[in-house]
PDB file of N, CA and C in Angstrom:
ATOM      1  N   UNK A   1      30.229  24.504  25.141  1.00  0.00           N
ATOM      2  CA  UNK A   1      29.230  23.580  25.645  1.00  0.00           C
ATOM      3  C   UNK A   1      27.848  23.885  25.077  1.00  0.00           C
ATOM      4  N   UNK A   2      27.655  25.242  25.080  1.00  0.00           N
ATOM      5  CA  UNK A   2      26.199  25.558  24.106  1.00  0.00           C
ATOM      6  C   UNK A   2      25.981  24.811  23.146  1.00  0.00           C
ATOM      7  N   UNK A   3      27.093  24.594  22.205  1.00  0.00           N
ATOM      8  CA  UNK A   3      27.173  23.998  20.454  1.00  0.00           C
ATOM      9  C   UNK A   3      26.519  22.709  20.679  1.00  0.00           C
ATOM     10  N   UNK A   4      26.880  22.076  21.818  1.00  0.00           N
ATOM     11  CA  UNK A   4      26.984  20.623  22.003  1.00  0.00           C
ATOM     12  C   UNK A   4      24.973  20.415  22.479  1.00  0.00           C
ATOM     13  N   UNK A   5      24.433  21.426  23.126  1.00  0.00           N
ATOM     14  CA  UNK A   5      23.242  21.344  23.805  1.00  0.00           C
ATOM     15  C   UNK A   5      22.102  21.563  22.639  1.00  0.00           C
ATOM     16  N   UNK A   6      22.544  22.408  21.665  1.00  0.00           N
ATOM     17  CA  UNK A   6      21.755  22.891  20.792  1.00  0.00           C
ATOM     18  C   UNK A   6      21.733  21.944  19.838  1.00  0.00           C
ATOM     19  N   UNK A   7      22.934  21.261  19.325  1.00  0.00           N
ATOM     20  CA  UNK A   7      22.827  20.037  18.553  1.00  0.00           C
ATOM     21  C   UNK A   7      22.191  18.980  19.210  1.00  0.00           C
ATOM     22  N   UNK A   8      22.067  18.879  20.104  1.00  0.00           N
ATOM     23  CA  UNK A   8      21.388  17.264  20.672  1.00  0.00           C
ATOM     24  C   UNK A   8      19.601  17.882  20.942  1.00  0.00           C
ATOM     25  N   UNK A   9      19.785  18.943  21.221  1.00  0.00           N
ATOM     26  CA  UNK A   9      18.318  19.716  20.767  1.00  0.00           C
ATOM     27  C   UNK A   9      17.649  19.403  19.595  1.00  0.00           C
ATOM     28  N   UNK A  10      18.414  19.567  18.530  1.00  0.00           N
ATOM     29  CA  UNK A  10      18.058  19.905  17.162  1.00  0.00           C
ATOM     30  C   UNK A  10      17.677  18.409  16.510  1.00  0.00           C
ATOM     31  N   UNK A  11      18.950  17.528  17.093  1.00  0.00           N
ATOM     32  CA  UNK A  11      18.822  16.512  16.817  1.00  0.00           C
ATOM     33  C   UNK A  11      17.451  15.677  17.638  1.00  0.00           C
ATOM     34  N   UNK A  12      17.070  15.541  19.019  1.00  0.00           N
ATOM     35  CA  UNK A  12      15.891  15.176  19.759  1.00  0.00           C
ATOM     36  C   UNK A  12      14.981  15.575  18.633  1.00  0.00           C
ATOM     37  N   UNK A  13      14.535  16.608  18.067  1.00  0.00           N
ATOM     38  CA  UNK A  13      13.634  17.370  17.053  1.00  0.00           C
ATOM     39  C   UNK A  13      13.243  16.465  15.972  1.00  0.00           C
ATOM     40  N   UNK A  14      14.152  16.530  15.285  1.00  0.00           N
ATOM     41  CA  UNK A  14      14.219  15.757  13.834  1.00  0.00           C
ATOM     42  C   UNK A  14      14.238  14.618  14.007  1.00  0.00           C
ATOM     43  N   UNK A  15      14.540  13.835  15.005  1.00  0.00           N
ATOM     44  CA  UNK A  15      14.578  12.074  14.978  1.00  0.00           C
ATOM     45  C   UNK A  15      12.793  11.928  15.528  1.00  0.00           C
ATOM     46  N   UNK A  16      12.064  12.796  16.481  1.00  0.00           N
ATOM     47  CA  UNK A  16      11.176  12.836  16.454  1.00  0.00           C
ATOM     48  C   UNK A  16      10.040  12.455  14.995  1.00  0.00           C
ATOM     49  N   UNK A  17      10.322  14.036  14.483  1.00  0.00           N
ATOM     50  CA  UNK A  17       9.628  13.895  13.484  1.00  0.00           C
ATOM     51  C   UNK A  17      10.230  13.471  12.483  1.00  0.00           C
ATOM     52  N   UNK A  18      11.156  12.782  12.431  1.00  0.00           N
ATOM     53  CA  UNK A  18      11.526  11.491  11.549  1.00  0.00           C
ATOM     54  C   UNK A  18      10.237  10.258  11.788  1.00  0.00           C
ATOM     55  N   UNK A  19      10.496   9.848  12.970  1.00  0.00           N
ATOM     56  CA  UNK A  19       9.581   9.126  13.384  1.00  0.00           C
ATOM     57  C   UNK A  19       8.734   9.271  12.953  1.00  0.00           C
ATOM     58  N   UNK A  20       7.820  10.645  13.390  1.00  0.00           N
ATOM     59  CA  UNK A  20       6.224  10.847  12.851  1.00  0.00           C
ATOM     60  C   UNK A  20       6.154  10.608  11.752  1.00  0.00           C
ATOM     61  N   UNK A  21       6.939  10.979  10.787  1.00  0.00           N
ATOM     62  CA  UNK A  21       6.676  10.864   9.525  1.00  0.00           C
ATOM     63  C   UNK A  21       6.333   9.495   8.679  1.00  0.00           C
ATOM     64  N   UNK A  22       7.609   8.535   9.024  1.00  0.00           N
ATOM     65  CA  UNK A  22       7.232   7.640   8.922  1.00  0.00           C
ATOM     66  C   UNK A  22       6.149   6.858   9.277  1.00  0.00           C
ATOM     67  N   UNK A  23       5.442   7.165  10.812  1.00  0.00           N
ATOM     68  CA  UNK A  23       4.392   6.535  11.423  1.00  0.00           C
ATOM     69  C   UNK A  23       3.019   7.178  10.300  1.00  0.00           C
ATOM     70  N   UNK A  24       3.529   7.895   9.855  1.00  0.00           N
ATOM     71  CA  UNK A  24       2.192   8.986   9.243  1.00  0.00           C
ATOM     72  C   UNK A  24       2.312   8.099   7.563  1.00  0.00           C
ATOM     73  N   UNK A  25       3.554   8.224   7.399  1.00  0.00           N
ATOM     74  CA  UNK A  25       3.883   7.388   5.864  1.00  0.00           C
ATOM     75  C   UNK A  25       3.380   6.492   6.007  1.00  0.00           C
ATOM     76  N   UNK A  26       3.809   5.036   6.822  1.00  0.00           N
ATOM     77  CA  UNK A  26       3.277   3.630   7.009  1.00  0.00           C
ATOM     78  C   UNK A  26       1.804   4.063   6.600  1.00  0.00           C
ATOM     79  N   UNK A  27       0.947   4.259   7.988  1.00  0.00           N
ATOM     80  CA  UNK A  27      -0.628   4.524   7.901  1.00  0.00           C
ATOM     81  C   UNK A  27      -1.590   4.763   6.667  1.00  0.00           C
ATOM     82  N   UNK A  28      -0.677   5.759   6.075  1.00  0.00           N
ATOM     83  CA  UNK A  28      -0.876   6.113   4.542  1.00  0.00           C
ATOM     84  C   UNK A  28      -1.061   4.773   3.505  1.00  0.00           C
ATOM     85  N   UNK A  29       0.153   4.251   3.586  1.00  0.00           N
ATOM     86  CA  UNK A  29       0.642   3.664   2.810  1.00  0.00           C
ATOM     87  C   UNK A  29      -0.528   1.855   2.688  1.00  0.00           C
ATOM     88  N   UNK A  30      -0.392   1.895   4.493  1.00  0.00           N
ATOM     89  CA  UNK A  30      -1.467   0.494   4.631  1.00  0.00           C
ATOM     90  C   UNK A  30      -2.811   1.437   4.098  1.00  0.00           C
ATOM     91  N   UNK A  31      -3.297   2.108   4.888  1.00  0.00           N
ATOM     92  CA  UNK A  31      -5.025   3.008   4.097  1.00  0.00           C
ATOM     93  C   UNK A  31      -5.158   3.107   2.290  1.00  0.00           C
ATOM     94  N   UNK A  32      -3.783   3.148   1.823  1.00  0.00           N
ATOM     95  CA  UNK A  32      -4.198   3.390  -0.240  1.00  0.00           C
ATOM     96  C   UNK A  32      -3.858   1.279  -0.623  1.00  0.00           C
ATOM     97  N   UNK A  33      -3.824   0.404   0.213  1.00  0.00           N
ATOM     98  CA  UNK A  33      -3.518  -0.937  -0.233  1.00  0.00           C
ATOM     99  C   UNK A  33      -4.730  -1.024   0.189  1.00  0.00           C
ATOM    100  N   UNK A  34      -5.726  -0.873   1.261  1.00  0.00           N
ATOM    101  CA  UNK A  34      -7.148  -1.481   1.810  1.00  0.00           C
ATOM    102  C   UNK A  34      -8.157  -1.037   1.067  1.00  0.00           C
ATOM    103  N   UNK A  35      -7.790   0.522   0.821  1.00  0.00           N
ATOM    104  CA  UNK A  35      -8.786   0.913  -0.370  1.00  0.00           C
ATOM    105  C   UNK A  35      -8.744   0.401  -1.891  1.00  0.00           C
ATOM    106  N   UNK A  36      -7.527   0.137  -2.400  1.00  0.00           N
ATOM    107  CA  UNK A  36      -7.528  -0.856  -3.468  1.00  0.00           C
ATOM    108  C   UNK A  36      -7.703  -1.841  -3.343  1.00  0.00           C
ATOM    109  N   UNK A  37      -7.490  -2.473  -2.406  1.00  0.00           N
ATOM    110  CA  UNK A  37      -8.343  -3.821  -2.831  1.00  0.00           C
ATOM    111  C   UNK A  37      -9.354  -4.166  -2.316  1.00  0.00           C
ATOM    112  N   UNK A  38     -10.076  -3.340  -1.627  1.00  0.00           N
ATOM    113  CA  UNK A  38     -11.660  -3.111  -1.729  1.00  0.00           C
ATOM    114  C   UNK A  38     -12.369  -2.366  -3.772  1.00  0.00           C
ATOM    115  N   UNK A  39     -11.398  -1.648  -3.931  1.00  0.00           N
ATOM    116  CA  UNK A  39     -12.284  -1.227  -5.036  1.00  0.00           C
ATOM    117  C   UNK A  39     -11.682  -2.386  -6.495  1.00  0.00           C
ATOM    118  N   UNK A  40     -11.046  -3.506  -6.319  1.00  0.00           N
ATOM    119  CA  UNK A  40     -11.117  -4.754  -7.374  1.00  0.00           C
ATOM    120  C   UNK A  40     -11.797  -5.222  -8.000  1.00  0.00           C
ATOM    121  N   UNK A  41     -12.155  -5.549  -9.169  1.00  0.00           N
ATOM    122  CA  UNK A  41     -13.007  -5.705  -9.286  1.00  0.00           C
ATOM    123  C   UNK A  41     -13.038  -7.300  -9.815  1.00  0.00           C
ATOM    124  N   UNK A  42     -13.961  -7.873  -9.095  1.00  0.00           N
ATOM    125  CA  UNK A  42     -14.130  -9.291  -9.845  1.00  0.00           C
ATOM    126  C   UNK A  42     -13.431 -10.150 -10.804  1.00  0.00           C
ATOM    127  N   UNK A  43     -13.225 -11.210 -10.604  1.00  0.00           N
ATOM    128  CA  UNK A  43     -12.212 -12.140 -11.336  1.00  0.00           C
ATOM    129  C   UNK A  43     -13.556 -12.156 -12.841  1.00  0.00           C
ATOM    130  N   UNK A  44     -12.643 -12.266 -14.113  1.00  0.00           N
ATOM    131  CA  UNK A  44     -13.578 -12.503 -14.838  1.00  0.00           C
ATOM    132  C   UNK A  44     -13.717 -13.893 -14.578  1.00  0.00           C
ATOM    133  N   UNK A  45     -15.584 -15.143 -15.009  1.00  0.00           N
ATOM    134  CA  UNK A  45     -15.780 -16.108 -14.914  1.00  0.00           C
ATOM    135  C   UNK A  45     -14.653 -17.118 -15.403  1.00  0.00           C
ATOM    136  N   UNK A  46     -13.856 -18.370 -15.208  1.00  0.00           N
ATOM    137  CA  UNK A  46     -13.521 -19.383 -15.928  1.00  0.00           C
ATOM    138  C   UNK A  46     -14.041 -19.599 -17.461  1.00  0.00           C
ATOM    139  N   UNK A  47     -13.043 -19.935 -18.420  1.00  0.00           N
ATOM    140  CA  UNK A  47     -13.716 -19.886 -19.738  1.00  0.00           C
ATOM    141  C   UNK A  47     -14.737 -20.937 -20.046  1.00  0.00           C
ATOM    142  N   UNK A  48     -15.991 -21.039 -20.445  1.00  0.00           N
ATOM    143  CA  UNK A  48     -16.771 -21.309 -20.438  1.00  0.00           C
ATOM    144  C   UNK A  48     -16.781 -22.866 -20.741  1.00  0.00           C
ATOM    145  N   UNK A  49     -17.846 -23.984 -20.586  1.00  0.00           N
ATOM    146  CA  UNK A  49     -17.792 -25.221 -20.975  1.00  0.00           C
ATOM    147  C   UNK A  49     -18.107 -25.494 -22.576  1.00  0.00           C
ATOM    148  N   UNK A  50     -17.418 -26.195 -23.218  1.00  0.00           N
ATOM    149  CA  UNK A  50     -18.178 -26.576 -24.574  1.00  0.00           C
ATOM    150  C   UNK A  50     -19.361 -26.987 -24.244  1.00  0.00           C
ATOM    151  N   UNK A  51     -20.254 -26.224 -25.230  1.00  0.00           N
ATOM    152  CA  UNK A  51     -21.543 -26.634 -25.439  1.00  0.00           C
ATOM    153  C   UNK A  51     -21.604 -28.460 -26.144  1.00  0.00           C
ATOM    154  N   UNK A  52     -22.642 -29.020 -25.522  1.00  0.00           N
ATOM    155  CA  UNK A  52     -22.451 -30.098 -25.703  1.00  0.00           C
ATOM    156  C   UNK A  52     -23.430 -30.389 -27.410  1.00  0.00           C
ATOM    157  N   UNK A  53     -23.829 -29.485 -27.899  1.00  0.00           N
ATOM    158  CA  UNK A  53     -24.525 -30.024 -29.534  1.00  0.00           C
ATOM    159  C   UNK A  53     -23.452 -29.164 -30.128  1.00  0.00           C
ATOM    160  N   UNK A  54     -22.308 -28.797 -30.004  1.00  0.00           N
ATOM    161  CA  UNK A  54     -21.226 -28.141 -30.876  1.00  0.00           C
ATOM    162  C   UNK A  54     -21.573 -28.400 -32.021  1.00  0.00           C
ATOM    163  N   UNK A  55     -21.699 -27.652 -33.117  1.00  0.00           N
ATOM    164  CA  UNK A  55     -21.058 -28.402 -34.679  1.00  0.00           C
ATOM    165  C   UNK A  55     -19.854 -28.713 -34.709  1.00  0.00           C
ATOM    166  N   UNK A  56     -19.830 -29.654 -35.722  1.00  0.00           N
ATOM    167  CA  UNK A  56     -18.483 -30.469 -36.078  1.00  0.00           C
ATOM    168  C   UNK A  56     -17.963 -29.918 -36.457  1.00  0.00           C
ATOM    169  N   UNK A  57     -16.644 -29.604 -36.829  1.00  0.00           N
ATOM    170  CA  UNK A  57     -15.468 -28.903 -37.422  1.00  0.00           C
ATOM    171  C   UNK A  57     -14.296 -29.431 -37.178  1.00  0.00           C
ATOM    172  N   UNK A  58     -13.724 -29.738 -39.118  1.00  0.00           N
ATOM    173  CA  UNK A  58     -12.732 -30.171 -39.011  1.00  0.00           C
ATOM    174  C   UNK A  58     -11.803 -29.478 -39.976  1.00  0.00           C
TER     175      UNK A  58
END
């Protein structure tokens, strides 16, 4: 009966910090996506309009 108490021990343990870990992973994981795309940087402008006295070219 010991074998049986110590495994469901061991096991309570590790599913715990299974848990944490993951809760700690997630957190991580959302905090390095908010900081990248805070540090983005700017779309470059749309390509520009033809100038309207263009030279001709053919």
């Amino acid at each position: 009966m010991t074998d049986k108490t110590e495994k469901s021990e061991k096991s309570a343990w590790t599913g715990k910090a299974a848990l944490a870990g993951a809760a700690i992973g997630s957190a991580a994981l959302a905090a390095a996506l908010l900081y990248a795309s805070s540090r983005r940087k700017p779309k470059a402008p749309a390509a520009l309009p033809a100038p309207e006295d263009a030279p001709e070219t053919d």
